[in-house]
PDB file of N, CA and C in Angstrom:
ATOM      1  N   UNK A   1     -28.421  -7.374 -41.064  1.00  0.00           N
ATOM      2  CA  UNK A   1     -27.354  -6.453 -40.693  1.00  0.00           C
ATOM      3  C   UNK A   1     -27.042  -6.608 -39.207  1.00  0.00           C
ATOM      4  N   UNK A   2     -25.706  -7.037 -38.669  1.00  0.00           N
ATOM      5  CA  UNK A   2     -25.139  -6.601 -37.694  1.00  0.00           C
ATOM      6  C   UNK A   2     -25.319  -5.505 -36.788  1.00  0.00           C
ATOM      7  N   UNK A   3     -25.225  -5.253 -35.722  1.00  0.00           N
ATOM      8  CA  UNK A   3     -25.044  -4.136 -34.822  1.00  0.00           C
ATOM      9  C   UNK A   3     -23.603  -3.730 -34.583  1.00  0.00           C
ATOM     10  N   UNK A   4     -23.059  -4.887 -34.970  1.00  0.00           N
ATOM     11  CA  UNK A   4     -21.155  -4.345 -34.888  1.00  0.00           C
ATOM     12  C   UNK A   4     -20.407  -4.419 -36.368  1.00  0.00           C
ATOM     13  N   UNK A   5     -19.774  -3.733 -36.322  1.00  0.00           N
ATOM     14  CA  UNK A   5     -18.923  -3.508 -37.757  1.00  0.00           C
ATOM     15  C   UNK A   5     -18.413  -4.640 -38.043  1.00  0.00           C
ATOM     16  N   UNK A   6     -17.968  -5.357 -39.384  1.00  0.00           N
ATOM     17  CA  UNK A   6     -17.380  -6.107 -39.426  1.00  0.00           C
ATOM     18  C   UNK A   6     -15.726  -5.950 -40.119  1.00  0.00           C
ATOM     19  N   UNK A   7     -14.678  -6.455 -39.085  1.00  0.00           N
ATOM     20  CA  UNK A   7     -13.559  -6.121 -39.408  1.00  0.00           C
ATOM     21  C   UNK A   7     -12.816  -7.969 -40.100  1.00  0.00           C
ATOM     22  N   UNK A   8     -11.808  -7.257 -40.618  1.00  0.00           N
ATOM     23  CA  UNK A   8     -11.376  -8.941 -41.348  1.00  0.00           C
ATOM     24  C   UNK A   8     -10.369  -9.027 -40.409  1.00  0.00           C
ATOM     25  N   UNK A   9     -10.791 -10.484 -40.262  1.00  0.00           N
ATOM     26  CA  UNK A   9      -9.729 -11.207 -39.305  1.00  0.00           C
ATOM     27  C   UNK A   9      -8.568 -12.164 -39.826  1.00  0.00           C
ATOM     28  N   UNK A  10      -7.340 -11.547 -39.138  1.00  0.00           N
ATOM     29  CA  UNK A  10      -6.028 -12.232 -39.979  1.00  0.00           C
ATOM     30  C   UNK A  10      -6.002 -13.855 -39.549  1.00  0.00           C
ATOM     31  N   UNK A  11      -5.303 -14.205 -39.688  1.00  0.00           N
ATOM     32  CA  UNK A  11      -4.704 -15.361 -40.327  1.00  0.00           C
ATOM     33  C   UNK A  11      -4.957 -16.448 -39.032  1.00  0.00           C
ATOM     34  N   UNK A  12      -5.255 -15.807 -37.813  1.00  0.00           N
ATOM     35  CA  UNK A  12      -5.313 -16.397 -36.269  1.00  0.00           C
ATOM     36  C   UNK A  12      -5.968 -16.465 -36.094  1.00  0.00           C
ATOM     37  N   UNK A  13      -7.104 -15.590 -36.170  1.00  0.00           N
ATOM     38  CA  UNK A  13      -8.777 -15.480 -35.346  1.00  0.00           C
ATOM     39  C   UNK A  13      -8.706 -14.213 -35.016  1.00  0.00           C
ATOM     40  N   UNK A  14      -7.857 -13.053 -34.957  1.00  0.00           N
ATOM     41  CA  UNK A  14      -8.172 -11.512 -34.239  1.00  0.00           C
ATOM     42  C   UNK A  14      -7.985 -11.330 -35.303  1.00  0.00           C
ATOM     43  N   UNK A  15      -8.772  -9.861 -34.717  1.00  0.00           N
ATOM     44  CA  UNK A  15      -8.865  -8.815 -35.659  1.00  0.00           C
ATOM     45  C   UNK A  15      -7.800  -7.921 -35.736  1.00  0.00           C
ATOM     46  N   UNK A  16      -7.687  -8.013 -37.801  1.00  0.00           N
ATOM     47  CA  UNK A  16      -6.047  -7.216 -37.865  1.00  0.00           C
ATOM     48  C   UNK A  16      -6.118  -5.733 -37.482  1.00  0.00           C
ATOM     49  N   UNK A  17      -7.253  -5.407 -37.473  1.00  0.00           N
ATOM     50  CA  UNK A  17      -7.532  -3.552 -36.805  1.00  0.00           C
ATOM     51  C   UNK A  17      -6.738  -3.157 -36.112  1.00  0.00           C
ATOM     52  N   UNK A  18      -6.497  -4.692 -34.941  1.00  0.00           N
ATOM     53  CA  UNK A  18      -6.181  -4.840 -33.600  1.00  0.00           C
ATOM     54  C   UNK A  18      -4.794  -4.492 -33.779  1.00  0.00           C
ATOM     55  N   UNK A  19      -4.468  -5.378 -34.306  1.00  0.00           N
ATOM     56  CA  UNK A  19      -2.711  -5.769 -34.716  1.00  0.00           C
ATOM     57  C   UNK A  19      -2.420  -4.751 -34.699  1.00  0.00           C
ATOM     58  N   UNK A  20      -2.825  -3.570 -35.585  1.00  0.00           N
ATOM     59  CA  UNK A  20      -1.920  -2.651 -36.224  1.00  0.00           C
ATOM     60  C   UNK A  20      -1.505  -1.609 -35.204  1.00  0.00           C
ATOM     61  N   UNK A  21      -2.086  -1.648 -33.982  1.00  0.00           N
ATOM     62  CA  UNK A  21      -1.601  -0.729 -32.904  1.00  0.00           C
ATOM     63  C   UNK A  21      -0.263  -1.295 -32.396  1.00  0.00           C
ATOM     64  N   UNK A  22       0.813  -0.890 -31.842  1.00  0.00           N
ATOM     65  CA  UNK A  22       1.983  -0.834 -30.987  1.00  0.00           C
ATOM     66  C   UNK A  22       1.422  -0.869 -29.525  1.00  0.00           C
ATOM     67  N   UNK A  23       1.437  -1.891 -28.669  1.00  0.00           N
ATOM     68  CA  UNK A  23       0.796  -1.264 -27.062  1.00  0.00           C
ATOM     69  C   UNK A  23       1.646  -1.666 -26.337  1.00  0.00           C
ATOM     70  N   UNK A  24       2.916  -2.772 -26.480  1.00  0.00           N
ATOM     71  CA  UNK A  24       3.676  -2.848 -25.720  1.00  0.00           C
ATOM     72  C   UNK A  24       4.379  -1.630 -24.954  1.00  0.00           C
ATOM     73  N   UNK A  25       4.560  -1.247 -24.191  1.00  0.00           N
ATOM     74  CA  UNK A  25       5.958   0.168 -23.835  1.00  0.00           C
ATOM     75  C   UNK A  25       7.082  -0.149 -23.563  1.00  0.00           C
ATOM     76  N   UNK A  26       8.161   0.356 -23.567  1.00  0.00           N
ATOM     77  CA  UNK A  26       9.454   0.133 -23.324  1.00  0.00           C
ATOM     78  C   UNK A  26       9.606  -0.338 -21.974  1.00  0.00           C
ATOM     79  N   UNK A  27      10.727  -1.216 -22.167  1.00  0.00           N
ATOM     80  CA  UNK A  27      10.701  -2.250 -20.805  1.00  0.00           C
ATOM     81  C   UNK A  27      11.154  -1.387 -19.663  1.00  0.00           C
ATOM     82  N   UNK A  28      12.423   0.003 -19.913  1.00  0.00           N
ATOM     83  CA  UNK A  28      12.061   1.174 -18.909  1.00  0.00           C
ATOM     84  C   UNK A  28      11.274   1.167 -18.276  1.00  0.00           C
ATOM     85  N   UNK A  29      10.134   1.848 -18.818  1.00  0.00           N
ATOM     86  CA  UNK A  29       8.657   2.618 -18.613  1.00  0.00           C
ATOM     87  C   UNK A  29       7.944   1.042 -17.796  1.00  0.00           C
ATOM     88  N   UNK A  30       8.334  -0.171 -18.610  1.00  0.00           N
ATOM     89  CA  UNK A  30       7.669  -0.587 -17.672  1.00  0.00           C
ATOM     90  C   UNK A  30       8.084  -1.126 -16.172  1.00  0.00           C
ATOM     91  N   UNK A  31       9.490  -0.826 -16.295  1.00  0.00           N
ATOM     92  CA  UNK A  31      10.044  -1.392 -15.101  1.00  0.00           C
ATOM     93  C   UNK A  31       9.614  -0.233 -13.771  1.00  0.00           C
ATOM     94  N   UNK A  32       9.494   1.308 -14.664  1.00  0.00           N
ATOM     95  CA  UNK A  32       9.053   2.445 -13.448  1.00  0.00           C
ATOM     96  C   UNK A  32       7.502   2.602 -13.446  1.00  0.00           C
ATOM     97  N   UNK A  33       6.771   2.029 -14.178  1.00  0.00           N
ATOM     98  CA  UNK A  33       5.165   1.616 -13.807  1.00  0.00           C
ATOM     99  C   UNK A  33       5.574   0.643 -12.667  1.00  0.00           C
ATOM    100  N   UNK A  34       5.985  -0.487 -12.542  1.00  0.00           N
ATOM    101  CA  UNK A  34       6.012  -1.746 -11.525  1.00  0.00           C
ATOM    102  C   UNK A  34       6.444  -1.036 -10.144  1.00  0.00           C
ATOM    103  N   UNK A  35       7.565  -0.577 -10.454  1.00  0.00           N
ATOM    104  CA  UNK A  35       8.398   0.744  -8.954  1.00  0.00           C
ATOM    105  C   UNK A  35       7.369   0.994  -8.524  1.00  0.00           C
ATOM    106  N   UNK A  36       6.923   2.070  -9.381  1.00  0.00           N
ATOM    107  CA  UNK A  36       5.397   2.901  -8.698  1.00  0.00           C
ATOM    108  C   UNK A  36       4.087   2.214  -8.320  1.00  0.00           C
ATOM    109  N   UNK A  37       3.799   1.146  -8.719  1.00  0.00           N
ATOM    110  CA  UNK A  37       2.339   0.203  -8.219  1.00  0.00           C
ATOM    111  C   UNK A  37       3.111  -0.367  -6.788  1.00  0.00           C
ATOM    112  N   UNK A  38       4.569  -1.006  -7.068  1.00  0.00           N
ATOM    113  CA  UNK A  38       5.049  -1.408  -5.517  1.00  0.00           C
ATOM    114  C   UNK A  38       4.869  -0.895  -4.820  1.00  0.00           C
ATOM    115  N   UNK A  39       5.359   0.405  -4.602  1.00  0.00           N
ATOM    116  CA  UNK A  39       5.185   1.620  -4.122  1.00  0.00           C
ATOM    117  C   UNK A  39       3.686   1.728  -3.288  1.00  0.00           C
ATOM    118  N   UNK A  40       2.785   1.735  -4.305  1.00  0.00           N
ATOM    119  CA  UNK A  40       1.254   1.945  -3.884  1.00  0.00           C
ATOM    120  C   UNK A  40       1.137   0.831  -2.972  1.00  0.00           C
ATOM    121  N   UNK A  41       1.312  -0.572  -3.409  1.00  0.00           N
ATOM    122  CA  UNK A  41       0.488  -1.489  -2.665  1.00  0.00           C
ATOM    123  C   UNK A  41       1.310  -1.508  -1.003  1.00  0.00           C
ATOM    124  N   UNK A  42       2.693  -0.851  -1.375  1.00  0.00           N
ATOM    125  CA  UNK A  42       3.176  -0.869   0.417  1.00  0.00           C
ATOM    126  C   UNK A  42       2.616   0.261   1.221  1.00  0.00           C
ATOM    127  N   UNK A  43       2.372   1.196   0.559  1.00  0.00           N
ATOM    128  CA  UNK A  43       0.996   2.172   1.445  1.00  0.00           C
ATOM    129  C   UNK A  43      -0.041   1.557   1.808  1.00  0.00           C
ATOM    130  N   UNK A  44      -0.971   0.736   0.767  1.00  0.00           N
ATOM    131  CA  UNK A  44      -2.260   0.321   0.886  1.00  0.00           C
ATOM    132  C   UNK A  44      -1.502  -0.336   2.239  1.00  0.00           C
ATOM    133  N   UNK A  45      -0.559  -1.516   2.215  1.00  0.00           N
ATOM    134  CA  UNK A  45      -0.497  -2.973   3.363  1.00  0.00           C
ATOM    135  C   UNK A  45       0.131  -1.786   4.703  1.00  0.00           C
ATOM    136  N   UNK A  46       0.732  -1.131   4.720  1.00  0.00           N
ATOM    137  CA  UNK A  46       0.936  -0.173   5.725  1.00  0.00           C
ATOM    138  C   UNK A  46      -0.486   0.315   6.671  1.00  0.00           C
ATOM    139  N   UNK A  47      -1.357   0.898   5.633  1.00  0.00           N
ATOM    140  CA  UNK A  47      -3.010   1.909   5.881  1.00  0.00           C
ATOM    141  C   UNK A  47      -4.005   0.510   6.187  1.00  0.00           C
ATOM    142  N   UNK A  48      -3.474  -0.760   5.852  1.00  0.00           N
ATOM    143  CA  UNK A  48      -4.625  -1.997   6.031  1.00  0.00           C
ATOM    144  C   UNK A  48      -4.034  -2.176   7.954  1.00  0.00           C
ATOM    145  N   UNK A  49      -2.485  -2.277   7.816  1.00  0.00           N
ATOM    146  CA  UNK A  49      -1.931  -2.557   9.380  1.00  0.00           C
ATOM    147  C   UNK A  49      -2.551  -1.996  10.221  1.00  0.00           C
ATOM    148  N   UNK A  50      -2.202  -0.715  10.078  1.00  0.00           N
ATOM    149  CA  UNK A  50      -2.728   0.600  10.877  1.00  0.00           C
ATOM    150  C   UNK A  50      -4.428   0.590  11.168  1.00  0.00           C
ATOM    151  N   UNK A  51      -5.152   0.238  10.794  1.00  0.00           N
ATOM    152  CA  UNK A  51      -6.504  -0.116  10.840  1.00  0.00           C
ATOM    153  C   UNK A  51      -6.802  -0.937  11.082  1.00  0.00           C
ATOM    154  N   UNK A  52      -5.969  -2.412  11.012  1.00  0.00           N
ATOM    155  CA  UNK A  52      -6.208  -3.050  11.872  1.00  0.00           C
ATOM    156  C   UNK A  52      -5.999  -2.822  13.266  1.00  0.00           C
ATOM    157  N   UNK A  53      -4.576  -1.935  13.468  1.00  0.00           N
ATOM    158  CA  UNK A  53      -4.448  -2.024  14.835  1.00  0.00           C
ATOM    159  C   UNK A  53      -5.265  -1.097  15.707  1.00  0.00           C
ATOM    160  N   UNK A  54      -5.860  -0.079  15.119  1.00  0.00           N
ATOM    161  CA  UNK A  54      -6.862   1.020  15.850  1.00  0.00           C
ATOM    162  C   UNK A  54      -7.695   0.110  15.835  1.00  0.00           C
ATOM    163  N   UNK A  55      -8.394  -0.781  15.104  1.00  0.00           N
ATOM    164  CA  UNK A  55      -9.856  -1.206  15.110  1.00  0.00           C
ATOM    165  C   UNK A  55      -9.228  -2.078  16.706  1.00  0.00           C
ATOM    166  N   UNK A  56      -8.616  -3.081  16.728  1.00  0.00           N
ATOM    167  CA  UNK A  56      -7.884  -3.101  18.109  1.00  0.00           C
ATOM    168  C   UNK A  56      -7.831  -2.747  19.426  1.00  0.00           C
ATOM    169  N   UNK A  57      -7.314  -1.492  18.870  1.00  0.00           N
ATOM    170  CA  UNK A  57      -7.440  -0.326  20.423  1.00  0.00           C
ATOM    171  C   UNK A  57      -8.932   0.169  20.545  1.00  0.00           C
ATOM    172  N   UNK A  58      -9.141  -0.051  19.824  1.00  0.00           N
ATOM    173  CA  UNK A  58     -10.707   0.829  19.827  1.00  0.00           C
ATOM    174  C   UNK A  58     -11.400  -0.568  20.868  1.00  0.00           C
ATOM    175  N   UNK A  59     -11.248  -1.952  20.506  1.00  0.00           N
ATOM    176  CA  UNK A  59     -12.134  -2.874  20.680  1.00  0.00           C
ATOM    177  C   UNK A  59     -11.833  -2.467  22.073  1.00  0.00           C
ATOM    178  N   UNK A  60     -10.661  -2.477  22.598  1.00  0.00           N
ATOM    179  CA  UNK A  60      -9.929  -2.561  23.841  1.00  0.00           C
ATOM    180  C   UNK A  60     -10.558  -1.236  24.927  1.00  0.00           C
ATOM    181  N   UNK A  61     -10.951  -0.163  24.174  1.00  0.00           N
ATOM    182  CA  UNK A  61     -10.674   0.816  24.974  1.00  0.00           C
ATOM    183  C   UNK A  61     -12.697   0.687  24.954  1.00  0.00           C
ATOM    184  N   UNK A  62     -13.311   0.208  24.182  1.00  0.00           N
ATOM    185  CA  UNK A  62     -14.418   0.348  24.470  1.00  0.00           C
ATOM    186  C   UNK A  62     -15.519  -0.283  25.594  1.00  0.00           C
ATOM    187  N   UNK A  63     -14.897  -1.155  26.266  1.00  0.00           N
ATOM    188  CA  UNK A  63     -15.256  -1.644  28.006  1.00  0.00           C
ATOM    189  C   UNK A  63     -14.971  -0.395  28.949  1.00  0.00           C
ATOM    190  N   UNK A  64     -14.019   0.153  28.611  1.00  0.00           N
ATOM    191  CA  UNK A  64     -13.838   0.887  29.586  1.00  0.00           C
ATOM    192  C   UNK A  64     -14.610   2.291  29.494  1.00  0.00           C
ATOM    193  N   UNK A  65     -14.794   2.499  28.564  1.00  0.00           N
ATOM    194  CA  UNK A  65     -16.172   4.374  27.996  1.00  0.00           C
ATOM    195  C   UNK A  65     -17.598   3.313  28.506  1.00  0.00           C
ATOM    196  N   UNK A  66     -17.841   2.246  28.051  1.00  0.00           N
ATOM    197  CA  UNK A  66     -19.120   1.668  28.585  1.00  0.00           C
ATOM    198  C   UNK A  66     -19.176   1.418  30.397  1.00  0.00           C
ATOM    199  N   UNK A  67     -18.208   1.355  30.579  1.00  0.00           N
ATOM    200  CA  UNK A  67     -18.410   1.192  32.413  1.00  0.00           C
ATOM    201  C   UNK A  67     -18.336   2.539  32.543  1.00  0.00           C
ATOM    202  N   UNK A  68     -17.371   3.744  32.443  1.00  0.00           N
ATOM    203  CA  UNK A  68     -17.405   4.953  32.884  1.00  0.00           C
ATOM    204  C   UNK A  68     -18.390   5.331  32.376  1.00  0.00           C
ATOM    205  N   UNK A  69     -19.660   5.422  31.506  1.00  0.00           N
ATOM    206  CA  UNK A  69     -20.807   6.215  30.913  1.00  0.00           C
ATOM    207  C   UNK A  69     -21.888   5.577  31.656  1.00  0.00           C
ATOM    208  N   UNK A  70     -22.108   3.816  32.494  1.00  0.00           N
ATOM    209  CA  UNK A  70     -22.724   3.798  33.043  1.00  0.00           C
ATOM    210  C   UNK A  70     -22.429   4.270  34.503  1.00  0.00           C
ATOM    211  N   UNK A  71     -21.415   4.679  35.022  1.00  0.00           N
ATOM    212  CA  UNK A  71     -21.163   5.250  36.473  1.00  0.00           C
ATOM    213  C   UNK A  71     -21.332   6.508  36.169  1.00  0.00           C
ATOM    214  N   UNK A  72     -21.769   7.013  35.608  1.00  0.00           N
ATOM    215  CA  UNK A  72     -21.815   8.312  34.960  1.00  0.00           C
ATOM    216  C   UNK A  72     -20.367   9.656  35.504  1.00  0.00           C
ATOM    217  N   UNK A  73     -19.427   8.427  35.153  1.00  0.00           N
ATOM    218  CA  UNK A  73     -17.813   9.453  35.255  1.00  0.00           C
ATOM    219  C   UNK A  73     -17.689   9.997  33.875  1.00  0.00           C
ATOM    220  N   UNK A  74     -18.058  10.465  32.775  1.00  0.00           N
ATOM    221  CA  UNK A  74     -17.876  10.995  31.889  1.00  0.00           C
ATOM    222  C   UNK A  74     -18.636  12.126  31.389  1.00  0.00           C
TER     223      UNK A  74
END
């Protein structure tokens, strides 16, 4: 005996179980899924810029807190 069920497989090699679902969505729906992931990934590349450029300023500004903390101006 198996540990997995056995389903009959059509005429290709998959299983017709499979087939019998609908999963495509309407090309609508999928054209406003794509909108909305665009959407996301120009935030993400926006929030990646922006972090790059602080990590940046940060590199920049950190000579100058290390000389003022050893003259003890801070």
């Amino acid at each position: 005996m198996t540990p997995f069920p056995s389903f009959p497989l059509n005429g290709e090699g998959e299983w017709s179980v499979f087939m019998k679902r609908e999963t495509k969505k309407p090309l609508d729906e999928q054209r406003r899924i794509i909108a909305y992931l665009d959407g996301l990934q120009a935030k993400v590349n926006a929030l990646r810029d922006l972090q790059s450029t602080s990590g940046e300023e940060l590199s920049a500004l950190m000579p100058s807190i290390l000389d003022k903390a050893f003259k003890g101006e801070l």
